[in-house]
PDB file of N, CA and C in Angstrom:
ATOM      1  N   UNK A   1     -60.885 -15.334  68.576  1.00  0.00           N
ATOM      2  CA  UNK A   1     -59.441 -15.417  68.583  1.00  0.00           C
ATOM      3  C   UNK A   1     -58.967 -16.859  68.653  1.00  0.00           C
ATOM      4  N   UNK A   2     -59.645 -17.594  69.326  1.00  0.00           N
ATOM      5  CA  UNK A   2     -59.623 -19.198  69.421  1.00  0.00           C
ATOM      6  C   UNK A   2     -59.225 -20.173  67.923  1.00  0.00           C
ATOM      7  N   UNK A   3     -58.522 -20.350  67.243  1.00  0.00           N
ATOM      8  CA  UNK A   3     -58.216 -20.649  66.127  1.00  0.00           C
ATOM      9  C   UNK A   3     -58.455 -22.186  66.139  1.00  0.00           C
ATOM     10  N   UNK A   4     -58.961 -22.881  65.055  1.00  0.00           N
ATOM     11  CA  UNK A   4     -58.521 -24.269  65.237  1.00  0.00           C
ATOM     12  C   UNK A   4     -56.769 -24.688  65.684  1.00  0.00           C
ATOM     13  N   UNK A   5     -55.893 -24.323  65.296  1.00  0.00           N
ATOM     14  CA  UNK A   5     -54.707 -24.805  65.614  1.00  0.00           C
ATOM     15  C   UNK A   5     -54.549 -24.583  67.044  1.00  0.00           C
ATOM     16  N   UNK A   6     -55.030 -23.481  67.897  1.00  0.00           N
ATOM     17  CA  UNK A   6     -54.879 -23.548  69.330  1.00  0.00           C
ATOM     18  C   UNK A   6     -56.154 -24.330  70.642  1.00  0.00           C
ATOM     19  N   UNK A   7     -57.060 -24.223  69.578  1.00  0.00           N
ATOM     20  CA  UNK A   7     -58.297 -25.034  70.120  1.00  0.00           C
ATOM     21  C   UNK A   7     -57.793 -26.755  69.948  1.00  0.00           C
ATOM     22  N   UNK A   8     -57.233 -27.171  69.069  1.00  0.00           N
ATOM     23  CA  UNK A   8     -56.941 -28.723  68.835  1.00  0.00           C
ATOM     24  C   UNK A   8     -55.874 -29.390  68.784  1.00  0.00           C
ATOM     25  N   UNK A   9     -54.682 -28.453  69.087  1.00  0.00           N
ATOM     26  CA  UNK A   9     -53.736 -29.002  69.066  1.00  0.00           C
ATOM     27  C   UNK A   9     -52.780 -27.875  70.304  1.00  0.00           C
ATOM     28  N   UNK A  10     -51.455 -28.929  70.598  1.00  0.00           N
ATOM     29  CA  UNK A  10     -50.823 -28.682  71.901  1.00  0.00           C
ATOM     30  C   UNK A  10     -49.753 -27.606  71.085  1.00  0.00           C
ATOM     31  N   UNK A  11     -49.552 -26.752  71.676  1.00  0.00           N
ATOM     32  CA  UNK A  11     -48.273 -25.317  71.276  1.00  0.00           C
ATOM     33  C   UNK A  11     -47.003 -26.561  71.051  1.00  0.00           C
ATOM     34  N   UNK A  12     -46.882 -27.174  71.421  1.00  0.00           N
ATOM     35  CA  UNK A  12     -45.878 -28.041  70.873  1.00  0.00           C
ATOM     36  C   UNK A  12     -45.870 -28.535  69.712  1.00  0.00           C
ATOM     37  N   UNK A  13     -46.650 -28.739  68.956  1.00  0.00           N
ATOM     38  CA  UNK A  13     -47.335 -29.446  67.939  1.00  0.00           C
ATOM     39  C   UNK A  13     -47.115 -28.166  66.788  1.00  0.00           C
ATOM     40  N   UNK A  14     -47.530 -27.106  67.145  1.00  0.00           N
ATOM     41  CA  UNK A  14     -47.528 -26.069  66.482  1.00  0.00           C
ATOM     42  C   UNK A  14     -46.317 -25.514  66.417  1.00  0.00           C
ATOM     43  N   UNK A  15     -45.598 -25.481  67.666  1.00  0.00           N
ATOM     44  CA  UNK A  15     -43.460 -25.045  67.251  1.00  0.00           C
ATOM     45  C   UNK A  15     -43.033 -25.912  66.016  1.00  0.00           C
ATOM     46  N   UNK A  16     -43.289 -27.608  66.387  1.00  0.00           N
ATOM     47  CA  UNK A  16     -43.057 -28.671  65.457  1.00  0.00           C
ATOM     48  C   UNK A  16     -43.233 -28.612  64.315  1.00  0.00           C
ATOM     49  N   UNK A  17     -44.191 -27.907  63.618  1.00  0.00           N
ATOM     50  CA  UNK A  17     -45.189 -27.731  62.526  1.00  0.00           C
ATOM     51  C   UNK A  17     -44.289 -26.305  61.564  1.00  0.00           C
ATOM     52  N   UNK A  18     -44.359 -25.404  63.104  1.00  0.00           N
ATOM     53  CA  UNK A  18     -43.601 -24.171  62.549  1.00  0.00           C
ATOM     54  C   UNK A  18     -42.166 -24.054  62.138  1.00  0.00           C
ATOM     55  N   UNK A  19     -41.352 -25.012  62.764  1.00  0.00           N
ATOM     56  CA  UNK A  19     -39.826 -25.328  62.266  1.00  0.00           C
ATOM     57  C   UNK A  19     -39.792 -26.213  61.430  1.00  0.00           C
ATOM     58  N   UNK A  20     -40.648 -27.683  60.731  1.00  0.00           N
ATOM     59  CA  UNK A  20     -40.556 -28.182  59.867  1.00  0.00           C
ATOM     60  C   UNK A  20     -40.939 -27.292  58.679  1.00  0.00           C
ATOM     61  N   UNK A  21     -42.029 -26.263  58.562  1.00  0.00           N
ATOM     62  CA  UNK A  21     -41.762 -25.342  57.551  1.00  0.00           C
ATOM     63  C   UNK A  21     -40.813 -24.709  56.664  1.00  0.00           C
ATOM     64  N   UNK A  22     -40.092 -23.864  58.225  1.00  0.00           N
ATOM     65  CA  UNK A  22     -39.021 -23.154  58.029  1.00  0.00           C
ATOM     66  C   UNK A  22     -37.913 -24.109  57.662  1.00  0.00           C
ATOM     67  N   UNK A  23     -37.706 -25.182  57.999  1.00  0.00           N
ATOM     68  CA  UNK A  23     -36.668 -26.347  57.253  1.00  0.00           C
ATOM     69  C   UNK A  23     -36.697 -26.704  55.924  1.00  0.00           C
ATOM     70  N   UNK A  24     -38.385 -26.966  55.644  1.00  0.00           N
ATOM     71  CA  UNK A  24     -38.950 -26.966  54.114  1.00  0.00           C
ATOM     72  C   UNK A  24     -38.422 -25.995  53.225  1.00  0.00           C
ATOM     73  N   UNK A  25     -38.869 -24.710  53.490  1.00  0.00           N
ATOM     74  CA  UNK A  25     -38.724 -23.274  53.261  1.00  0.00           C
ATOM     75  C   UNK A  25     -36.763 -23.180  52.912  1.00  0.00           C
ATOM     76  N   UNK A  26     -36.036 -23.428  53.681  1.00  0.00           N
ATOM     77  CA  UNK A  26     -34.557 -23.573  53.017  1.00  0.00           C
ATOM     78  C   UNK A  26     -34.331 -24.504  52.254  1.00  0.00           C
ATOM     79  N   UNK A  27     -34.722 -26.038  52.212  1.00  0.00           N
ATOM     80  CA  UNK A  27     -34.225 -26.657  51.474  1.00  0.00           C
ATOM     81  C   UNK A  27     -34.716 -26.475  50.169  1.00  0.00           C
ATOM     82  N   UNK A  28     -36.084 -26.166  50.020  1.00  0.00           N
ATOM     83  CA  UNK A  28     -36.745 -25.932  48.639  1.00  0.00           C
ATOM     84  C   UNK A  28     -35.913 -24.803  47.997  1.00  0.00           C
ATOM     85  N   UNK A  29     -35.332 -23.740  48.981  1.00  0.00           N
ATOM     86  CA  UNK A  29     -34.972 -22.389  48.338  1.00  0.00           C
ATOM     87  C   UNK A  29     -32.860 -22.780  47.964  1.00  0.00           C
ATOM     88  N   UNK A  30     -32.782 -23.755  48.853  1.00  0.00           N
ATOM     89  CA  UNK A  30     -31.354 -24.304  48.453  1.00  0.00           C
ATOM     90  C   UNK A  30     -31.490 -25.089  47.054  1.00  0.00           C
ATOM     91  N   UNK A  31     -32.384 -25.295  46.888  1.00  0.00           N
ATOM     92  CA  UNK A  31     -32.423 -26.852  45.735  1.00  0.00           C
ATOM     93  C   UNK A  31     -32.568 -25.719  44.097  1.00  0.00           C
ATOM     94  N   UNK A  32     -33.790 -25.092  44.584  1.00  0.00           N
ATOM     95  CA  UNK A  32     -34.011 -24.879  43.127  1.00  0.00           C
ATOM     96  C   UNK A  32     -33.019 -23.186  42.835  1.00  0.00           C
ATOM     97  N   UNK A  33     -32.611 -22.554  43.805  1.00  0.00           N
ATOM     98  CA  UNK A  33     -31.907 -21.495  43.560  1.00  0.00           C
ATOM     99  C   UNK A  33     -30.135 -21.686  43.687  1.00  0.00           C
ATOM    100  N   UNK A  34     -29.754 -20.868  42.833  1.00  0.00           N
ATOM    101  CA  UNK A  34     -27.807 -21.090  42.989  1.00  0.00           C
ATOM    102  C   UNK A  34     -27.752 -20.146  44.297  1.00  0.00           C
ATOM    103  N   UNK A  35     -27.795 -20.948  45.038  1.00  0.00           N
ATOM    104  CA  UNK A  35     -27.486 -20.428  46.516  1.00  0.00           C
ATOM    105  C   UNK A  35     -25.441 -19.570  46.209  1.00  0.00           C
ATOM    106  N   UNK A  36     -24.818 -20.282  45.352  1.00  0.00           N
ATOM    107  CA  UNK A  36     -23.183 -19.617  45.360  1.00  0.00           C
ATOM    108  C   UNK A  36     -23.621 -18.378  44.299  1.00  0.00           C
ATOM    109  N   UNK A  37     -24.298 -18.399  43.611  1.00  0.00           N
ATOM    110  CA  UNK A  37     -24.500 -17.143  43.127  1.00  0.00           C
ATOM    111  C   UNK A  37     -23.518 -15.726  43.508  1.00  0.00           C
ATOM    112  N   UNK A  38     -24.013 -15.506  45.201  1.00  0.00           N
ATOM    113  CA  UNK A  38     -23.330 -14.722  45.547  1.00  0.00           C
ATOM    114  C   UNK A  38     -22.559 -15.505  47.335  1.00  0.00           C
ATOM    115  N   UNK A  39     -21.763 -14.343  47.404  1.00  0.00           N
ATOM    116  CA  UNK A  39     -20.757 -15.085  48.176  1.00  0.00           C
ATOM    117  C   UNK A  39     -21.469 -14.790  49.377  1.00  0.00           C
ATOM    118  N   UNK A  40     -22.139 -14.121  49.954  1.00  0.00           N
ATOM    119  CA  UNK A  40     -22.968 -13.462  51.522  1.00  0.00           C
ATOM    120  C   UNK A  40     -23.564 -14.692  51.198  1.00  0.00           C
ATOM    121  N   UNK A  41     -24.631 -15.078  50.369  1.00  0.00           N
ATOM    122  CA  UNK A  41     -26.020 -16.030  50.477  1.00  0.00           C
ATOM    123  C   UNK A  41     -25.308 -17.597  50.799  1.00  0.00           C
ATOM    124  N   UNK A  42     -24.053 -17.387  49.875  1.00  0.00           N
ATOM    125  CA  UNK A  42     -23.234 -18.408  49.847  1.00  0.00           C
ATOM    126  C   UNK A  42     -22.847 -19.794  51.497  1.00  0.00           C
ATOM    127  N   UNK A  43     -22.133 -18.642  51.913  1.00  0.00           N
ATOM    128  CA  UNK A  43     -21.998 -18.607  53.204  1.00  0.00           C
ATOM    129  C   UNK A  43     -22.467 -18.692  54.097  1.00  0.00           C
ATOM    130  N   UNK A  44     -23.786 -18.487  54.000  1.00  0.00           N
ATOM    131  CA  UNK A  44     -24.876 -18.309  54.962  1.00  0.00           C
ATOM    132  C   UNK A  44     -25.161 -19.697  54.931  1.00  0.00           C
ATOM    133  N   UNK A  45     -25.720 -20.056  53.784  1.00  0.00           N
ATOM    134  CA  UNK A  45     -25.987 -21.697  53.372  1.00  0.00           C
ATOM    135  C   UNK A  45     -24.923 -22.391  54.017  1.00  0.00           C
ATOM    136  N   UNK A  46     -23.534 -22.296  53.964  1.00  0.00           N
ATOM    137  CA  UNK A  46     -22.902 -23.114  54.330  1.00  0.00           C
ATOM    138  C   UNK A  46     -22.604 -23.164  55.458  1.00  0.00           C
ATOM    139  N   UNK A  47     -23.193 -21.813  56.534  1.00  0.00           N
ATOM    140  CA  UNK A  47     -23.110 -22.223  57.887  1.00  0.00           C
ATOM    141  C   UNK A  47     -24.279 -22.776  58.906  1.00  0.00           C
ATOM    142  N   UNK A  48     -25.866 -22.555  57.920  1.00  0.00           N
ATOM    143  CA  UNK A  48     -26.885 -23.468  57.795  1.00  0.00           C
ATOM    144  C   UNK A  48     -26.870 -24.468  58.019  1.00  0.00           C
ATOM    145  N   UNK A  49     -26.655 -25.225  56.960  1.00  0.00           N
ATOM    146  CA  UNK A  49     -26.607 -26.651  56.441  1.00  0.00           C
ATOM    147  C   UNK A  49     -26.447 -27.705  57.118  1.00  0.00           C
ATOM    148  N   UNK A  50     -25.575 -27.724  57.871  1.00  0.00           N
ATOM    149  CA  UNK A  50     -25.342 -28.902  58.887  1.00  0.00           C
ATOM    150  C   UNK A  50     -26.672 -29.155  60.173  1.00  0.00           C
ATOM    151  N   UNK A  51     -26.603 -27.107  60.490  1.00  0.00           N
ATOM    152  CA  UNK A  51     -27.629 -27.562  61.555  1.00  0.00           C
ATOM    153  C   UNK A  51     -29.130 -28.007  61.507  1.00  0.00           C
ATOM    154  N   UNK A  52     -29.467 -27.395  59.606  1.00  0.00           N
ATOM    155  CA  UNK A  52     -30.608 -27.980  59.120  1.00  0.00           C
ATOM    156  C   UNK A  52     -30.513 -29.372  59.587  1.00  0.00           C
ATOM    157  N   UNK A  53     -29.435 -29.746  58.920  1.00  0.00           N
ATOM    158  CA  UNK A  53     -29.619 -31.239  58.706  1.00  0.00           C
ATOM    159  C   UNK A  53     -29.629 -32.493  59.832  1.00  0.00           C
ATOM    160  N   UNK A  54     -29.248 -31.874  60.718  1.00  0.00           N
ATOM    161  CA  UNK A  54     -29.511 -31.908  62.342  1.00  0.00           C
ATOM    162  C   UNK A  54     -31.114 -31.587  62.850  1.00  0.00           C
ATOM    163  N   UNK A  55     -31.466 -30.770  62.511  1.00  0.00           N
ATOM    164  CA  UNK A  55     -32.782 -30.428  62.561  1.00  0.00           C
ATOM    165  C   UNK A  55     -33.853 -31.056  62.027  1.00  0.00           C
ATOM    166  N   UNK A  56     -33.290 -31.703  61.086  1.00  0.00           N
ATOM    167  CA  UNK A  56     -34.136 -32.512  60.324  1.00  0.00           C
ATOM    168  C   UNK A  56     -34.663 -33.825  60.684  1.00  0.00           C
ATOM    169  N   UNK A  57     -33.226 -34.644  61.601  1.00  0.00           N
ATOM    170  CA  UNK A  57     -33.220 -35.517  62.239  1.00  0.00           C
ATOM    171  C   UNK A  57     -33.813 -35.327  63.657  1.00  0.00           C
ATOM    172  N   UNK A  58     -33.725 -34.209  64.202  1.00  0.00           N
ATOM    173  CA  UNK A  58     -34.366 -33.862  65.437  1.00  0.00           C
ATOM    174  C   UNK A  58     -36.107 -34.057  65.516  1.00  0.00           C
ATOM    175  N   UNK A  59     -36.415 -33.259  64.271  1.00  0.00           N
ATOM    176  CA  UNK A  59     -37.456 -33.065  64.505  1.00  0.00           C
ATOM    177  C   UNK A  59     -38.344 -34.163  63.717  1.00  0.00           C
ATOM    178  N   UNK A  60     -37.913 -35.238  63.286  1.00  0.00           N
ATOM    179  CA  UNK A  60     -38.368 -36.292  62.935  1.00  0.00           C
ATOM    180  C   UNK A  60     -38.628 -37.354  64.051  1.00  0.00           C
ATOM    181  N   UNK A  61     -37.532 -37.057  65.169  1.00  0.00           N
ATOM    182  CA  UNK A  61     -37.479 -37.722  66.297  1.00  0.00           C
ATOM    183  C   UNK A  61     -38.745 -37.290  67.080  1.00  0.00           C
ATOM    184  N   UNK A  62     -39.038 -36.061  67.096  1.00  0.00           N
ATOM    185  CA  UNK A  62     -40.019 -35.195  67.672  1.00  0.00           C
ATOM    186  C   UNK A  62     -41.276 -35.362  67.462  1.00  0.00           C
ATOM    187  N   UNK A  63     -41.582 -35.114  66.132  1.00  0.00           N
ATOM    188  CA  UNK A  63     -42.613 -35.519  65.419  1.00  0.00           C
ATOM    189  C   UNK A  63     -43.060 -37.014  66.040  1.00  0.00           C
ATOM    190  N   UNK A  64     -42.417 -37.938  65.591  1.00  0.00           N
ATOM    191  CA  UNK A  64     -42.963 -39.038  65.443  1.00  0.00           C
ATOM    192  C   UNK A  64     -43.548 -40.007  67.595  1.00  0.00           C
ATOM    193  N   UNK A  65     -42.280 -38.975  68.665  1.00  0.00           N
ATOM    194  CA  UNK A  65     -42.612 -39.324  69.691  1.00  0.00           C
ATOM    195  C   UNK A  65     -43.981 -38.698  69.855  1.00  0.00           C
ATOM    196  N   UNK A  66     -44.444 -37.679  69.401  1.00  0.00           N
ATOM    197  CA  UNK A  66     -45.748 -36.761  69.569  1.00  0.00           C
ATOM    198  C   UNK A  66     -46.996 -37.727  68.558  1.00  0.00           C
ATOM    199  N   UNK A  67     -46.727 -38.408  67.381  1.00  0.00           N
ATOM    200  CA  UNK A  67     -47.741 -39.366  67.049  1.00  0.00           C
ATOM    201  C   UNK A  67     -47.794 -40.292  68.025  1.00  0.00           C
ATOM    202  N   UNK A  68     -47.211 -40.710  68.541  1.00  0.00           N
ATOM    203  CA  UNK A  68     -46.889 -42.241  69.328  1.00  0.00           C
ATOM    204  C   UNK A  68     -47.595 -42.195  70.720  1.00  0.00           C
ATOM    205  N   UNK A  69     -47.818 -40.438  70.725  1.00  0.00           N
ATOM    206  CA  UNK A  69     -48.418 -39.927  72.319  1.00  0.00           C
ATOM    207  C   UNK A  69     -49.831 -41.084  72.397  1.00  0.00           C
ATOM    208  N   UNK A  70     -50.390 -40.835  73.782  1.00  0.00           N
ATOM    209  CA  UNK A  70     -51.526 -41.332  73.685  1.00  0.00           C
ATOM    210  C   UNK A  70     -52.795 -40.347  73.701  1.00  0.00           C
ATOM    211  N   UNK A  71     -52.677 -39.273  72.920  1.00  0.00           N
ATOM    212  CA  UNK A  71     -53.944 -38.767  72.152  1.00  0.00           C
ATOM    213  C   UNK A  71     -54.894 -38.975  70.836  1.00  0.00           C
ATOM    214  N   UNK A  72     -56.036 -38.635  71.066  1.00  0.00           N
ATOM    215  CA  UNK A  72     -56.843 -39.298  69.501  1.00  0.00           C
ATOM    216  C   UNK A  72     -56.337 -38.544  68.574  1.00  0.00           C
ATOM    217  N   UNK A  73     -56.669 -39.260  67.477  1.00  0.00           N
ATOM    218  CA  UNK A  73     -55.700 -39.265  66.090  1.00  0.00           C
ATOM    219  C   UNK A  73     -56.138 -37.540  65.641  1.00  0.00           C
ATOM    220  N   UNK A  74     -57.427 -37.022  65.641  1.00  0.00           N
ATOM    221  CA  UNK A  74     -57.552 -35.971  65.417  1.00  0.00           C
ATOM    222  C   UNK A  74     -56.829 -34.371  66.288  1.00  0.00           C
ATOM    223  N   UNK A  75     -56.208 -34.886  67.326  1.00  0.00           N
ATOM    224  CA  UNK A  75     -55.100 -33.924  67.866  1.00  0.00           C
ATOM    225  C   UNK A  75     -53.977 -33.970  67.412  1.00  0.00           C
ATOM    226  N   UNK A  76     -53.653 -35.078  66.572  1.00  0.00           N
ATOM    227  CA  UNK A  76     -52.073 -35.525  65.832  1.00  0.00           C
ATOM    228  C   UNK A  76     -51.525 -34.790  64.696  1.00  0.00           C
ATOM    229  N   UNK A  77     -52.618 -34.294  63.593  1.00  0.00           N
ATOM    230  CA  UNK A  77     -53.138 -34.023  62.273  1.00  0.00           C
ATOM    231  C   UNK A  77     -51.507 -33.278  61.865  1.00  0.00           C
ATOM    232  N   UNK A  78     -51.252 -32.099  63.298  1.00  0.00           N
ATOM    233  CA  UNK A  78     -49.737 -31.184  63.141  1.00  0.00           C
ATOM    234  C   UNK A  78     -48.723 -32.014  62.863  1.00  0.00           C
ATOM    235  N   UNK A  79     -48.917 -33.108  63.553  1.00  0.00           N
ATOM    236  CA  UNK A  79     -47.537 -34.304  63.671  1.00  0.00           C
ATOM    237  C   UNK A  79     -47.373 -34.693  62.220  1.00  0.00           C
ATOM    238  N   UNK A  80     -48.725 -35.047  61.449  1.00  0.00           N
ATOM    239  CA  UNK A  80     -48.714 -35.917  60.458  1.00  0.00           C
ATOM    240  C   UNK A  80     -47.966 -34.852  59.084  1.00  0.00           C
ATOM    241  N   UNK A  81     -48.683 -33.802  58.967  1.00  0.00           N
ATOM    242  CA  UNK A  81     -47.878 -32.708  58.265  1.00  0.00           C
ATOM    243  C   UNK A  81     -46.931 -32.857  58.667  1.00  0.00           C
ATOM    244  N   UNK A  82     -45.933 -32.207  59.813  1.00  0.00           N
ATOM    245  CA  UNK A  82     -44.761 -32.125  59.829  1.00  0.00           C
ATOM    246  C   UNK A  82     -43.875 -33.037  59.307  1.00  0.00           C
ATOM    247  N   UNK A  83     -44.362 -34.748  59.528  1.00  0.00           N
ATOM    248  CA  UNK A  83     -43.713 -35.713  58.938  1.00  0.00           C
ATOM    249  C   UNK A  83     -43.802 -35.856  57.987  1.00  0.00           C
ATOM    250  N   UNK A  84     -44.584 -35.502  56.872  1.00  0.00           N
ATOM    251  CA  UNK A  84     -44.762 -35.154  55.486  1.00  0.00           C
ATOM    252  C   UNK A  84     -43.730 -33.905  54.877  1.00  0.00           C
ATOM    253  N   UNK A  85     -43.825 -32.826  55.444  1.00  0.00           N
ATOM    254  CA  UNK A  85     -43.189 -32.143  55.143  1.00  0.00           C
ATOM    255  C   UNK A  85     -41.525 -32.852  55.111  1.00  0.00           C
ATOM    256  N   UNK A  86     -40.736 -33.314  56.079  1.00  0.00           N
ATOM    257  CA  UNK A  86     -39.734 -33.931  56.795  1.00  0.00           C
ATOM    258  C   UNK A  86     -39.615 -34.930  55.195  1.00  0.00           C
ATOM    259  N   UNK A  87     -40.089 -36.191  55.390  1.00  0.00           N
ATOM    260  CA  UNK A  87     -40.655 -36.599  53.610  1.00  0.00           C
ATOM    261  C   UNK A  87     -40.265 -36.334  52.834  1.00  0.00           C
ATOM    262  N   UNK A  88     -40.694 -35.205  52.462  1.00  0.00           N
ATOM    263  CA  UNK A  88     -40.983 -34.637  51.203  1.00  0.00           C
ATOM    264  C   UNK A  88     -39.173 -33.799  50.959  1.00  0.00           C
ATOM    265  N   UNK A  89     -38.537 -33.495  52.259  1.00  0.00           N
ATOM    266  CA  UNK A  89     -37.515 -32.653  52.452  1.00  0.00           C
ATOM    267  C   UNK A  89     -36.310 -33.823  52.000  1.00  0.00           C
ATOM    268  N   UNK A  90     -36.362 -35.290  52.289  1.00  0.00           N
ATOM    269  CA  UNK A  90     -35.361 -36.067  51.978  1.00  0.00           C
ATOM    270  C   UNK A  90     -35.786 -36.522  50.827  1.00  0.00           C
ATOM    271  N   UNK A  91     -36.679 -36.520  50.138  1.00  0.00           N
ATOM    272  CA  UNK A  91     -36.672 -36.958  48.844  1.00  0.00           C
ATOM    273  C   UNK A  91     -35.857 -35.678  47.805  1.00  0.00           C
ATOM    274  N   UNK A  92     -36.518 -34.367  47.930  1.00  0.00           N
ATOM    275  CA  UNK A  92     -35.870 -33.177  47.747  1.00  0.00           C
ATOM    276  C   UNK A  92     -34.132 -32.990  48.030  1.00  0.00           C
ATOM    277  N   UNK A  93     -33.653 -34.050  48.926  1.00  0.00           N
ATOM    278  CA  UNK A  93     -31.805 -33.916  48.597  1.00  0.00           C
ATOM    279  C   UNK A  93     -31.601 -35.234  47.958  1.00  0.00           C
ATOM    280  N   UNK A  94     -32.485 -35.843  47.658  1.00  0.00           N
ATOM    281  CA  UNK A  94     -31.698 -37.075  47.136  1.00  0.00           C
ATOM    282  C   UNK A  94     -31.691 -36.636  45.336  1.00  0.00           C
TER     283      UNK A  94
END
């Protein structure tokens, strides 16, 4: 039952990991789909959006205090994804 992600890395690391996804996961699905399409999906997006984008900044803050920790680099590996993902998410609105 011992997984690498719970054997090597801190449950923090792994929330971090798991909400930069789910941040990924909307913006990719905002970008390439007509989110106004319909007016429910519409809306939803637009009451989203801000706190993504809040989130985005949060968890960049997050991320990067958790590299900065003083653990070896091979407990970090979650951090480094997440900040990739994070990355990859502002190039994706520009």
């Amino acid at each position: 039952m011992n997984s690498f992600l719970v054997l090597y890395n801190s449950r923090k690391q792994i929330i971090l990991l798991f909400l930069s996804i789910l941040e990924f996961i909307f913006w990719v699905f905002s970008s390439y789909f007509n989110v106004y399409k319909y007016a429910l999906i519409g809306a939803i997006y637009e009451l989203l959006a801000l706190p993504m984008l809040l989130g985005i900044i949060v968890l960049g803050i997050l991320n990067i205090l958790e590299l900065i920790s003083k653990k070896p680099f091979a407990k970090k590996i979650l951090s480094v994804i997440s900040i990739a993902l994070l990355i990859i998410i502002f190039i994706l609105l520009n």
